[in-house]
Every structure is written in structure tokens, then in C-alpha cells.
N, C-alpha and C. Protein backbone atom coordinates (compact mmCIF):
# COMPACT_ATOMS: atom_id res chain seq x y z
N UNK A 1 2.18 -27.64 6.47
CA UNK A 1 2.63 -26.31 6.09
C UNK A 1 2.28 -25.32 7.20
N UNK A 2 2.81 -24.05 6.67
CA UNK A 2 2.05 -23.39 7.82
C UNK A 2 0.90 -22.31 7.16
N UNK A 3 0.52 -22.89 7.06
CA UNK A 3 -0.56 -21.89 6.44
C UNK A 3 -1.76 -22.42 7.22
N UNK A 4 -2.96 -21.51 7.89
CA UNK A 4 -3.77 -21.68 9.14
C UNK A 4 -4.98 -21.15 8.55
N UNK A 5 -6.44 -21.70 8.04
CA UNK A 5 -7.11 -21.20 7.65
C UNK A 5 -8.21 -20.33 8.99
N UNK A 6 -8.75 -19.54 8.79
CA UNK A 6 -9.76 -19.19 9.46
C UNK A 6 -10.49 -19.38 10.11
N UNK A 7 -11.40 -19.56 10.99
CA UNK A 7 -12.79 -20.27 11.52
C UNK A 7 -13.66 -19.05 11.42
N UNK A 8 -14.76 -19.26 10.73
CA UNK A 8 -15.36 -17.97 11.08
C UNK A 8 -14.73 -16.57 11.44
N UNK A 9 -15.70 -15.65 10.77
CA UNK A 9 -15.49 -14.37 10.78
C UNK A 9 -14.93 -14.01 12.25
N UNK A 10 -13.42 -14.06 12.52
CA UNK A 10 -12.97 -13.96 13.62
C UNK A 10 -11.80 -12.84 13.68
N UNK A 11 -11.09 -12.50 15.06
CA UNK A 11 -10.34 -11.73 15.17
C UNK A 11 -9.14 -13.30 15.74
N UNK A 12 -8.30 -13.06 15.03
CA UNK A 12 -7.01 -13.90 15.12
C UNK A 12 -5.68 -13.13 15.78
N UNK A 13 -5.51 -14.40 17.05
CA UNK A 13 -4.70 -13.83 18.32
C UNK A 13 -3.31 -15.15 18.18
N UNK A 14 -2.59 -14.65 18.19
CA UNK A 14 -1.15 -15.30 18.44
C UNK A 14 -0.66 -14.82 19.89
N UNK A 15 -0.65 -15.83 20.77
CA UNK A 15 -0.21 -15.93 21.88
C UNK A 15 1.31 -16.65 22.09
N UNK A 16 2.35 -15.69 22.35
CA UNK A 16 3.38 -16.66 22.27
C UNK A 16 3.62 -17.74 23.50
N UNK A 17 4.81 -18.30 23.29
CA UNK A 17 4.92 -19.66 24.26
C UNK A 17 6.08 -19.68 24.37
N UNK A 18 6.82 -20.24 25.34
CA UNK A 18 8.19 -20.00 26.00
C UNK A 18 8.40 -20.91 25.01
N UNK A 19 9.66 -20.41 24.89
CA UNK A 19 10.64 -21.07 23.74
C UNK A 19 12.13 -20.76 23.54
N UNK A 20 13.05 -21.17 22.87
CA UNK A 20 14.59 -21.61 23.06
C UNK A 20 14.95 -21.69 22.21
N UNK A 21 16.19 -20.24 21.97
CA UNK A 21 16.59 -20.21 19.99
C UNK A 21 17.67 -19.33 20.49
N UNK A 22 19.04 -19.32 19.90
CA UNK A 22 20.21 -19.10 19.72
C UNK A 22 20.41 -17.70 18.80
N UNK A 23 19.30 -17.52 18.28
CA UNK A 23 19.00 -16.37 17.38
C UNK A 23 17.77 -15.62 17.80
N UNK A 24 17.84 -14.06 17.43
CA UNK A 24 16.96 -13.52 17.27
C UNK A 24 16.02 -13.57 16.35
N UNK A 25 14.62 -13.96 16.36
CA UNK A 25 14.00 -14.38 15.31
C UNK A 25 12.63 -13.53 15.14
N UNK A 26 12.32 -12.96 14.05
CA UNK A 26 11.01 -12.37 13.94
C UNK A 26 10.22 -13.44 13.59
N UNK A 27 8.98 -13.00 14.20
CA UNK A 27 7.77 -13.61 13.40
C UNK A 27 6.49 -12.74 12.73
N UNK A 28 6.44 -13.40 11.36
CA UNK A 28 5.42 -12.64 10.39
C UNK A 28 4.27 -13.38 9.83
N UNK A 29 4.08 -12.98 9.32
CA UNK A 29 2.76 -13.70 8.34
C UNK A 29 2.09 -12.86 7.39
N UNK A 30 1.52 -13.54 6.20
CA UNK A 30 1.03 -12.58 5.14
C UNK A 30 -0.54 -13.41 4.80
N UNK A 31 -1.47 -13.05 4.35
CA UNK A 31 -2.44 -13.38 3.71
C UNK A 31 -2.04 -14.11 2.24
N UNK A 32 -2.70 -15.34 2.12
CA UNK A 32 -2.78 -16.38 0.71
C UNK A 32 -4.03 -16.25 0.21
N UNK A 33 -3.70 -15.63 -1.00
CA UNK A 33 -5.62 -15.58 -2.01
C UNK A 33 -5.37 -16.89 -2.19
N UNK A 34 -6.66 -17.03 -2.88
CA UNK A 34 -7.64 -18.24 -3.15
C UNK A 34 -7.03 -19.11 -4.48
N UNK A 35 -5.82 -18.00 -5.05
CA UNK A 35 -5.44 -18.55 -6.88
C UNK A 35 -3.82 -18.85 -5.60
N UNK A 36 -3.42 -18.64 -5.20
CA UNK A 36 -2.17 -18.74 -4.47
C UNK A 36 -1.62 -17.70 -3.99
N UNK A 37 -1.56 -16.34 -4.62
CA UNK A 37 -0.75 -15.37 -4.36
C UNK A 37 -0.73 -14.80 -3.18
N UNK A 38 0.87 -14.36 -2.37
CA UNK A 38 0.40 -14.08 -0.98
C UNK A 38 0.63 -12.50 -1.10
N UNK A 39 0.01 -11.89 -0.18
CA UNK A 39 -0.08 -10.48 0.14
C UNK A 39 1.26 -9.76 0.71
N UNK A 40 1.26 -9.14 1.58
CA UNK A 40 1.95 -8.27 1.91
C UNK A 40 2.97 -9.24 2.91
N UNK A 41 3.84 -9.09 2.83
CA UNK A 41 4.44 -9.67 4.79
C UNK A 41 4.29 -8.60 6.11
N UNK A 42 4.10 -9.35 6.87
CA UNK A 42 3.09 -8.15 8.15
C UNK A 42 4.37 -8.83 9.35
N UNK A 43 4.87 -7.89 9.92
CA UNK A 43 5.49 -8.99 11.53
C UNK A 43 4.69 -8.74 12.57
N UNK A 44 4.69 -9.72 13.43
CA UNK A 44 3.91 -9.72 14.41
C UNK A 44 4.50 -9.57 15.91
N UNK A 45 6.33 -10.19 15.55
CA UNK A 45 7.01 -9.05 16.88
C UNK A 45 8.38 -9.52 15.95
N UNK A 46 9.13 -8.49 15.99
CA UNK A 46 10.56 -8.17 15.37
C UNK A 46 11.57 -9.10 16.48
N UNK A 47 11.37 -9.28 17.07
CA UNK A 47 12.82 -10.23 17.92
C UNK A 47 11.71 -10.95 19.20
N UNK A 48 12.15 -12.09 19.35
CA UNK A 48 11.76 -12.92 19.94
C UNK A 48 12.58 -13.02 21.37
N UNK A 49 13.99 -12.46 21.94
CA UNK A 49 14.04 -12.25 22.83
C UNK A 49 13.36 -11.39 23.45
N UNK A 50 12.96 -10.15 23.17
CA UNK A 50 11.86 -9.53 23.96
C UNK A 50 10.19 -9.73 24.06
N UNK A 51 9.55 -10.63 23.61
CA UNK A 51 8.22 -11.37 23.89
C UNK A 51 8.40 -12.29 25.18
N UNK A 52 7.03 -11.82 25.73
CA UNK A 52 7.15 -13.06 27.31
C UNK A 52 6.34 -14.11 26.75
N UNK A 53 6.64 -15.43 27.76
CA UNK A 53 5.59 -16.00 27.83
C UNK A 53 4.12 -16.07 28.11
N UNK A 54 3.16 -16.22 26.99
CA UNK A 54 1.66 -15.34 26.96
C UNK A 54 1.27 -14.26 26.81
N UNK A 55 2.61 -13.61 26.23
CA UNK A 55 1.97 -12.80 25.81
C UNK A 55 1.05 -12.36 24.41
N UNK A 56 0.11 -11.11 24.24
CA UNK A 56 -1.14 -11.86 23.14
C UNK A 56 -0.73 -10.67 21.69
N UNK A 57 -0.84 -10.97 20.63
CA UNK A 57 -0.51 -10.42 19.76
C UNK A 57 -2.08 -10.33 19.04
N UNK A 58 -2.50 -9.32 18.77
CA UNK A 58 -3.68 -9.20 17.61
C UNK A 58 -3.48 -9.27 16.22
N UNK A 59 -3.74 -9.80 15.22
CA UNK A 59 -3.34 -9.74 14.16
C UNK A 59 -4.43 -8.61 13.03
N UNK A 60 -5.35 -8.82 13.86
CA UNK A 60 -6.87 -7.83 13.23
C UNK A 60 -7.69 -9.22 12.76
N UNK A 61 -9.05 -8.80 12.45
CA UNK A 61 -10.29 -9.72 12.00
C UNK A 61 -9.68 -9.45 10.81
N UNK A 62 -10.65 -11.07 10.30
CA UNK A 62 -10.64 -11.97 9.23
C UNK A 62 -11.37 -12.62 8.68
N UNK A 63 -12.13 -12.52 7.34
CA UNK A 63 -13.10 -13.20 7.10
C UNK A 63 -12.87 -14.70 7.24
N UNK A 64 -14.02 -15.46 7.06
CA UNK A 64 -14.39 -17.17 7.39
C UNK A 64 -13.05 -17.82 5.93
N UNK A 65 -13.06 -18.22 6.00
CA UNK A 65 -11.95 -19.26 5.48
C UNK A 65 -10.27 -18.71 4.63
N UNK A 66 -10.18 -17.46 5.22
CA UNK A 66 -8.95 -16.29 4.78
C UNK A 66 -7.94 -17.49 5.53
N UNK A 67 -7.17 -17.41 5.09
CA UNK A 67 -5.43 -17.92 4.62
C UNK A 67 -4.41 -17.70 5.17
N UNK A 68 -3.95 -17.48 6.57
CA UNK A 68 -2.88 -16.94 6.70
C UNK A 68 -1.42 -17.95 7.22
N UNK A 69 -0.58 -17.49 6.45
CA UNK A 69 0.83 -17.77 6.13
C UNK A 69 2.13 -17.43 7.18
N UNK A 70 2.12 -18.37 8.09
CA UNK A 70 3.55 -17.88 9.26
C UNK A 70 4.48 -17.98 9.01
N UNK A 71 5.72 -17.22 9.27
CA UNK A 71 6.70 -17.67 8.86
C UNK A 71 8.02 -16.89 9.83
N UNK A 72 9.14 -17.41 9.80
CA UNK A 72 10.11 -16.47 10.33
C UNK A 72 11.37 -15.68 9.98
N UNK A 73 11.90 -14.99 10.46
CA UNK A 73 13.14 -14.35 9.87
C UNK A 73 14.02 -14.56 11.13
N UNK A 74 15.03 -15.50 10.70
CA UNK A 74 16.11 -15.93 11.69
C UNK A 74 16.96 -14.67 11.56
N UNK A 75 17.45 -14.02 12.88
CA UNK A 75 17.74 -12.72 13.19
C UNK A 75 18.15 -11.90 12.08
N UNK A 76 16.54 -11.53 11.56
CA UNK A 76 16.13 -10.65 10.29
C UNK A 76 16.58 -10.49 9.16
N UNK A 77 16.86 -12.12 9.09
CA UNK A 77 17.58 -12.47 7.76
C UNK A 77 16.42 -13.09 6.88
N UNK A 78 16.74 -14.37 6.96
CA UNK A 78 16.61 -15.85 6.10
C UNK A 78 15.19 -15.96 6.27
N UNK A 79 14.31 -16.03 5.39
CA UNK A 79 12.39 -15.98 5.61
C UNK A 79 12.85 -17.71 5.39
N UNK A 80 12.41 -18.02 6.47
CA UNK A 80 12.11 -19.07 6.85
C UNK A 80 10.44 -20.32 7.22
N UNK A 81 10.02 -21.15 6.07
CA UNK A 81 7.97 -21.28 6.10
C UNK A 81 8.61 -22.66 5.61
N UNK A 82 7.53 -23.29 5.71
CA UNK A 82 6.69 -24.12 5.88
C UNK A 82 6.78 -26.04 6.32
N UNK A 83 6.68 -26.85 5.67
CA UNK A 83 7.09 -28.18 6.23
C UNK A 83 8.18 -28.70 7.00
N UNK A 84 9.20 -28.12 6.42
CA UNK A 84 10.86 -28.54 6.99
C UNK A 84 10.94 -27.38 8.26
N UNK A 85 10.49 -26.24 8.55
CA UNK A 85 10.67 -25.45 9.06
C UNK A 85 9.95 -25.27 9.92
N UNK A 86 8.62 -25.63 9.99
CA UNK A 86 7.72 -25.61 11.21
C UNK A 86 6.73 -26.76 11.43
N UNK A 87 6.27 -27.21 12.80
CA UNK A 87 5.24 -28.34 13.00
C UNK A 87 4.23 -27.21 13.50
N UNK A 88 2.91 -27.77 12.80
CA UNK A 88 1.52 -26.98 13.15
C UNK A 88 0.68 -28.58 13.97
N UNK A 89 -0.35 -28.26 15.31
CA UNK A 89 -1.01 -28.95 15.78
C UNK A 89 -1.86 -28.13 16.16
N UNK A 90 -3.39 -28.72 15.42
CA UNK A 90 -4.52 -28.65 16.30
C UNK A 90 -4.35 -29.18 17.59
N UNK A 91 -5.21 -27.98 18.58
CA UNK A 91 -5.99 -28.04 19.73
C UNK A 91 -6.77 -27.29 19.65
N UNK A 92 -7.58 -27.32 21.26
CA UNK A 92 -8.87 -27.24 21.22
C UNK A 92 -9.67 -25.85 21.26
N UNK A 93 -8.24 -24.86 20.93
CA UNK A 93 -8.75 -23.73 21.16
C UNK A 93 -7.97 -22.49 19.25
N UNK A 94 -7.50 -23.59 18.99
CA UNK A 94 -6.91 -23.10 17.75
C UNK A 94 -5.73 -23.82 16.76
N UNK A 95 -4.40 -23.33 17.09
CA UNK A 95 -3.23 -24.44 16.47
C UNK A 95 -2.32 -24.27 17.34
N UNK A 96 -1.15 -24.50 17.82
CA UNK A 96 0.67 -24.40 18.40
C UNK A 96 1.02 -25.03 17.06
N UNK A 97 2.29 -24.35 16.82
CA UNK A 97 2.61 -23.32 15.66
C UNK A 97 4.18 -23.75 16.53
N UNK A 98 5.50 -24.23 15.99
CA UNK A 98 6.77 -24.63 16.59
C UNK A 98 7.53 -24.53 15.18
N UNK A 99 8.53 -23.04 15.33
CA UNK A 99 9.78 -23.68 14.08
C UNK A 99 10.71 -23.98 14.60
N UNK A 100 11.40 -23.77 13.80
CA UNK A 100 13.01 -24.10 13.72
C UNK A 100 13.34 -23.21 13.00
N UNK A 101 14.63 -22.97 13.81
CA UNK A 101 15.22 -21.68 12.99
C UNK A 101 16.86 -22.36 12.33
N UNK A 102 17.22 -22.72 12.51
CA UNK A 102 18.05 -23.71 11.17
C UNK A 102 17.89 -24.62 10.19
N UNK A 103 18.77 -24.30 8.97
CA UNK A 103 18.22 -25.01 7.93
C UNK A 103 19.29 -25.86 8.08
N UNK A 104 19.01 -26.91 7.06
CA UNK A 104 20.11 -27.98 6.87
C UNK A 104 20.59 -27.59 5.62
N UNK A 105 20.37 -27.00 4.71
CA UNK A 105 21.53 -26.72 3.42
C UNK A 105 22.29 -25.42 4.02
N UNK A 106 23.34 -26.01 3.16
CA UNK A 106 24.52 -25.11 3.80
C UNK A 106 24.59 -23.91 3.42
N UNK A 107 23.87 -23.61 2.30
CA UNK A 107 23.90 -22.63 1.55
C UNK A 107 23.39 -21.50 2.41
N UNK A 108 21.90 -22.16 2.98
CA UNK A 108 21.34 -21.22 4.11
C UNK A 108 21.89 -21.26 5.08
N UNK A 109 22.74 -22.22 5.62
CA UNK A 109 23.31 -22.05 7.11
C UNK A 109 24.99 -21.94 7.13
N UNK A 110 25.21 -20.32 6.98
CA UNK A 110 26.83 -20.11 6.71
C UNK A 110 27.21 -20.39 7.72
N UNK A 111 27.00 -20.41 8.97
CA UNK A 111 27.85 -20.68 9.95
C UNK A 111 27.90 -22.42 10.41
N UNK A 112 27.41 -23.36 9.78
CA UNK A 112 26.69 -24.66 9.28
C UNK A 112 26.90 -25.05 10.84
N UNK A 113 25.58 -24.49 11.68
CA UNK A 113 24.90 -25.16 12.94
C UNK A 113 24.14 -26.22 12.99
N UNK A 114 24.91 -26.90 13.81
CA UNK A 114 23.58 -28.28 13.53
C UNK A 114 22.56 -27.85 13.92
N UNK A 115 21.63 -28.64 13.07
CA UNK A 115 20.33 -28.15 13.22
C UNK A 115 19.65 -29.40 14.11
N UNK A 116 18.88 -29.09 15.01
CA UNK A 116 18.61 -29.87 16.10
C UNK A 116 17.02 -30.39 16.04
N UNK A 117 16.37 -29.89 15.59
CA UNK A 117 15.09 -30.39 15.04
C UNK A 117 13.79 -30.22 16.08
N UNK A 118 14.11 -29.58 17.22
CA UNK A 118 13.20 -29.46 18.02
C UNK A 118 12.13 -28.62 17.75
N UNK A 119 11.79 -28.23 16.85
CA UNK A 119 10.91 -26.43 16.75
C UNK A 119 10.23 -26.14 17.90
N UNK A 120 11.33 -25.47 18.52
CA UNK A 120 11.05 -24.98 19.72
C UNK A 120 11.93 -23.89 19.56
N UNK A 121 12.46 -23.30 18.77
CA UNK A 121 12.72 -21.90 18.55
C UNK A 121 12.33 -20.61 17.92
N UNK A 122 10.74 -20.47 17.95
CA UNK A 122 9.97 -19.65 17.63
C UNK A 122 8.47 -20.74 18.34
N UNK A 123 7.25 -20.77 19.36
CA UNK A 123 6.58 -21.20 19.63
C UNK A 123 5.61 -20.21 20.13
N UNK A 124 3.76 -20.57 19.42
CA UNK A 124 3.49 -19.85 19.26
C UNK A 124 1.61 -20.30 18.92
N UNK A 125 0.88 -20.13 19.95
CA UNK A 125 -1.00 -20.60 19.61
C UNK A 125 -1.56 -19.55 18.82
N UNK A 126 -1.97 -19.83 17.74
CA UNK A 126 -3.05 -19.27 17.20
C UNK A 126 -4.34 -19.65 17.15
N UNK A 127 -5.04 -18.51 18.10
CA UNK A 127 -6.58 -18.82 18.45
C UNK A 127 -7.41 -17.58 17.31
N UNK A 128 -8.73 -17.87 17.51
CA UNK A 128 -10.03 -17.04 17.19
C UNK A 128 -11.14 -16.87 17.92
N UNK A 129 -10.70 -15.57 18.15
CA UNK A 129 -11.95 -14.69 19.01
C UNK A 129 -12.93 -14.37 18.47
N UNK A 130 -14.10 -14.18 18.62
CA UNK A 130 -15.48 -12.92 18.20
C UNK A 130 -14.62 -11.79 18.07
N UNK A 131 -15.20 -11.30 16.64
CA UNK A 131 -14.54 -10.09 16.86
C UNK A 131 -14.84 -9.04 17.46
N UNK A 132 -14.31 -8.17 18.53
CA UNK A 132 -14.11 -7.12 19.22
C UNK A 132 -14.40 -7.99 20.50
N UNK A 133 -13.95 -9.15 20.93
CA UNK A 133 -13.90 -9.32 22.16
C UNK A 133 -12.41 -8.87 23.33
């Protein structure tokens, strides 16, 4: 899924990563309580053609095992989360975070693009800093 728990009382940084998408795509994320319910949706940059590579996004500090939920809006449409839609991998400094911005039901995909399966059209590390570093 994409849901990324915490490490310690940290300040949580999304660094994007060159990446390759046919659409303009936001990326957001919201906080998941502890019973399930998620919070607010927050974006973290409205279109993905204008983010460089490395560049660093702050999301603000976070207590030790807080919840947070990525997800995207294929050009500020379709909220797009979790298994079918994105691969999450640990490394050694946090996660890379890869969606896909096409679905395979047709319902969601009116213009019915094949969907290519690379999630490499939204890419994206989420690390944890000390906070106020």
C-alpha cells in the first residue's frame, strides 16, 4: 500500500525523482488515525511537470509511528492510492514511492490508455530528518 509509517519523532521530506508521465499529476497525502480514518488531503506539488529532479518537499514533523497516506491526482482528476497504483521500497535512508498514473478499468480510463505498468509516472523518496534540521 502506500501508506508509510513514521520513524521517530521526525520531520518527513519527499524528495522527488525524475520520472515519465503523459499527464499532469499531483501529489498528496493525508494522515491515517489509528481506528482507520484519514484526515485532511494535503498536496505536496500540484503538477509534476514543474518539479525537478531532487528537488525537497517538507511535509512538517510527525510524531513516532503517525501514518501517512500518498496518493495521486492524474491531471487533477482521478485520486489515485494504493496496491494497483503504486510500488513502495525500503532503502536505506527511507522508502521510493513509484505510481502509475493509469488505471485498467475503463470506467476510470475514458480515453482507455494502455496502461504500461512501469510506476514511473509520479517517483518520489520519502526520508526522516531530526526535526528542525
Amino acid at each position: 500500500a502506500t501508506i508509510i509509517e513514521v520513524e521517530g519523532d521526525r520531520e518527513v521530506i519527499v524528495t522527488a525523482t525524475a520520472s515519465e508521465s503523459g499527464f499532469s499529476n499531483a501529489l498528496g497525502f493525508r494522515v491515517v488515525e489509528a481506528d482507520g480514518t484519514r484526515g485532511a488531503d494535503q498536496i505536496v506539488f500540484a503538477n509534476d511537470d514543474t518539479v525537478t529532479d531532487g528537488e525537497r518537499f517538507s511535509l512538517g514533523s510527525f510524531a513516532d509511528g503517525t501514518k501517512l497516506e500518498f496518493f495521486i491526482l492524474q491531471d487533477g482528476g482521478a485520486l489515485l492510492t494504493g496496491d494497483a497504483q503504486a510500488k513502495l521500497e525500503a532503502t536505506a535512508s527511507g522508502f521510493l514511492v513509484g505510481f502509475e498514473d493509469l488505471v485498467a478499468a475503463a470506467a476510470q480510463n475514458p480515453r482507455h490508455l494502455q496502461r504500461d505498468g512501469d510506476f514511473n509516472d509520479v517517483v518520489f523518496n520519502v526520508s526522516f530528518e531530526a526535526t528542525g534540521s
